[in-house]
C-alpha atoms as a PDB file:
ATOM      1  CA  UNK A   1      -3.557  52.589  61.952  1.00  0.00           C
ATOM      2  CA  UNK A   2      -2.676  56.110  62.630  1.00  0.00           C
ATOM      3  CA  UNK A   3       0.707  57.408  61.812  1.00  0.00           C
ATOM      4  CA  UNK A   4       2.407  59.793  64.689  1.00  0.00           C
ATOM      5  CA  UNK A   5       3.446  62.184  62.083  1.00  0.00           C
ATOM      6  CA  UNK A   6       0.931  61.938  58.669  1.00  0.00           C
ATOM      7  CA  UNK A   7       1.467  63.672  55.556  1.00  0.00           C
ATOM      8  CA  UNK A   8      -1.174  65.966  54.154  1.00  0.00           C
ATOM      9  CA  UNK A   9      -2.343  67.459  51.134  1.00  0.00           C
ATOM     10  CA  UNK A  10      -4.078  70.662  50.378  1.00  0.00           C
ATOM     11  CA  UNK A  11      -5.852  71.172  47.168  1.00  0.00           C
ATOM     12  CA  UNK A  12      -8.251  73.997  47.183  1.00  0.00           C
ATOM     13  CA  UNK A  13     -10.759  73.315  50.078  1.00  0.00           C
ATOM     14  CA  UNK A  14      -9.841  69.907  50.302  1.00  0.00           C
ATOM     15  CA  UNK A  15      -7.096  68.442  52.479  1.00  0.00           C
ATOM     16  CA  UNK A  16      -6.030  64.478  51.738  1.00  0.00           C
ATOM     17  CA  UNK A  17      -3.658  62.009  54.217  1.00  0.00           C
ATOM     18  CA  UNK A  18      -0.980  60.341  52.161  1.00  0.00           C
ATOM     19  CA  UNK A  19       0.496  57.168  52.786  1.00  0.00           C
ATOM     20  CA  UNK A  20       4.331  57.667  51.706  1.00  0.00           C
ATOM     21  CA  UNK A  21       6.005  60.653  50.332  1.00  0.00           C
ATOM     22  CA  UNK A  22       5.788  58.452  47.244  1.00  0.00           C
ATOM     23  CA  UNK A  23       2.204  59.199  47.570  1.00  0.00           C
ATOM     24  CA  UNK A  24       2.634  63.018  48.656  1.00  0.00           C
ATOM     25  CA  UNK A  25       4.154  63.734  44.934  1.00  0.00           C
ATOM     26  CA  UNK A  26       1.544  61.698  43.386  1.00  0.00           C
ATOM     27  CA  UNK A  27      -1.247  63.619  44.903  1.00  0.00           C
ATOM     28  CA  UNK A  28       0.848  67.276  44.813  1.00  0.00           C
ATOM     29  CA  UNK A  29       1.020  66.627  41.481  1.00  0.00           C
ATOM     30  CA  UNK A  30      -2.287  65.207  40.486  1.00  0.00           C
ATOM     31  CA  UNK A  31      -0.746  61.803  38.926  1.00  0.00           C
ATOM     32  CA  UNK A  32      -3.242  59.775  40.252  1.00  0.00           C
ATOM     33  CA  UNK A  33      -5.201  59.359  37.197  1.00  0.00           C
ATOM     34  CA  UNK A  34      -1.914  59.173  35.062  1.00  0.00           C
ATOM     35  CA  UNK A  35      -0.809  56.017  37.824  1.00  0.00           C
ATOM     36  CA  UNK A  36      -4.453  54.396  37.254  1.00  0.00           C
ATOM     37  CA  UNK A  37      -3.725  54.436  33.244  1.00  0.00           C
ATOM     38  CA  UNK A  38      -0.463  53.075  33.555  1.00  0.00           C
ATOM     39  CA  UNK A  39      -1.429  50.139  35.958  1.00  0.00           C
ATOM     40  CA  UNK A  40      -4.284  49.254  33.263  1.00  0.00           C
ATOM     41  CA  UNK A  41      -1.635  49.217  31.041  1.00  0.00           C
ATOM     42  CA  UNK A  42       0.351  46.529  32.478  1.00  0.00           C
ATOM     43  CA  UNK A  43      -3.062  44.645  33.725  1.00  0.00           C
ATOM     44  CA  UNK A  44      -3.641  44.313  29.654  1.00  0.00           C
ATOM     45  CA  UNK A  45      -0.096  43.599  29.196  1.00  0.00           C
ATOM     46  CA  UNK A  46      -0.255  41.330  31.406  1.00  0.00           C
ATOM     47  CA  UNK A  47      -3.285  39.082  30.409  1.00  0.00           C
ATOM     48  CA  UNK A  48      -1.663  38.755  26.643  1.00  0.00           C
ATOM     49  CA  UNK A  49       1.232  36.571  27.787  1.00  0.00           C
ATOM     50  CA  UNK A  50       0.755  32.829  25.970  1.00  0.00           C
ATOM     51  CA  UNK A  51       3.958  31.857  25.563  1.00  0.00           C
ATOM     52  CA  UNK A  52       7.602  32.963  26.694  1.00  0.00           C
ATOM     53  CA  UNK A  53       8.228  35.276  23.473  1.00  0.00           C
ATOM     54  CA  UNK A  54       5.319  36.895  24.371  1.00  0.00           C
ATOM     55  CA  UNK A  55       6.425  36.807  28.148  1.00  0.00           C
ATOM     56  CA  UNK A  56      10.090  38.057  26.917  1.00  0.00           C
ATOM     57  CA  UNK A  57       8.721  41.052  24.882  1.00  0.00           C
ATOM     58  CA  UNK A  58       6.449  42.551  27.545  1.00  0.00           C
ATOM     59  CA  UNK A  59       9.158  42.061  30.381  1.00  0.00           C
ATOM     60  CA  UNK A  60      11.416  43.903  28.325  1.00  0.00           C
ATOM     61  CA  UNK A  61       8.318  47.031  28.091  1.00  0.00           C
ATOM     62  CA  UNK A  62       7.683  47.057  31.969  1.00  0.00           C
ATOM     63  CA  UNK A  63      11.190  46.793  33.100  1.00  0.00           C
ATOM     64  CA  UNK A  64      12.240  50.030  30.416  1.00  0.00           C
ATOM     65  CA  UNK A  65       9.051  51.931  31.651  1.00  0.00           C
ATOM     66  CA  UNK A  66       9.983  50.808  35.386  1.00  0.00           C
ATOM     67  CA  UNK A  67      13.992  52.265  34.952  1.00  0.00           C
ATOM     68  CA  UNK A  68      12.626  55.283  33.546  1.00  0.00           C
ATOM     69  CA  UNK A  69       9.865  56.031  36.688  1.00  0.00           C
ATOM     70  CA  UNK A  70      12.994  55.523  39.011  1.00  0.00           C
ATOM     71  CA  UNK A  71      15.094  58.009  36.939  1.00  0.00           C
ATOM     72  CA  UNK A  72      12.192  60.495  37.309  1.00  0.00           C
ATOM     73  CA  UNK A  73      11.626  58.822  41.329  1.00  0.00           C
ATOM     74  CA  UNK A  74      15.712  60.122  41.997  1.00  0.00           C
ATOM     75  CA  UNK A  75      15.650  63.747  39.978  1.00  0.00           C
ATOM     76  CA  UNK A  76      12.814  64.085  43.493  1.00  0.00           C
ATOM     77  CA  UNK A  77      14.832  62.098  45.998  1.00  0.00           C
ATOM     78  CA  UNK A  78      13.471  59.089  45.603  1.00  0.00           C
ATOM     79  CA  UNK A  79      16.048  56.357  46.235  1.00  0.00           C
ATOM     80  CA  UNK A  80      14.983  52.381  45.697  1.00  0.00           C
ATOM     81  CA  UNK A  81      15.680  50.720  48.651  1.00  0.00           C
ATOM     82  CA  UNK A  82      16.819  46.595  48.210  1.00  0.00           C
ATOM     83  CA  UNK A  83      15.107  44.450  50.768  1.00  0.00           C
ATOM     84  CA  UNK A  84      17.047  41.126  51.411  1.00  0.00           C
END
């Protein structure tokens, strides 16, 4: 579905449609590749959880990495939004 007002970006000759203005700063900035790592990351994580030590310890990693994305997310307006 078409938005009434999308958000573009221009790199060189090549012009892109984001989805957010989350994903306007990713592209601007060429994080995509540097997003792609970090979701492997947490996919690997992920798949070494057999017990809740194991659980407890890699929590603790994501939810450290995820406070310091939203401290970089607010220095470029970024606010998290709580959905009830």
């Amino acid at each position: 579905m078409k938005t009434k007002n999308p958000l573009y970006v221009v790199k060189g000759k090549e012009v892109q449609e984001a989805s957010s203005m989350f994903d306007l700063v990713i592209k601007k900035l060429n994080l995509e590749s540097a997003i792609n790592i970090l979701k492997n990351i947490f996919f690997l994580l992920l798949e070494q959880i057999e017990n809740f030590a194991t659980y407890k310890a890699i929590k603790g990693f994501i939810d450290e990495m995820m406070a310091k994305m939203m401290e970089i997310a607010k220095r470029f307006g970024f606010e998290q939004h709580q959905t009830n």
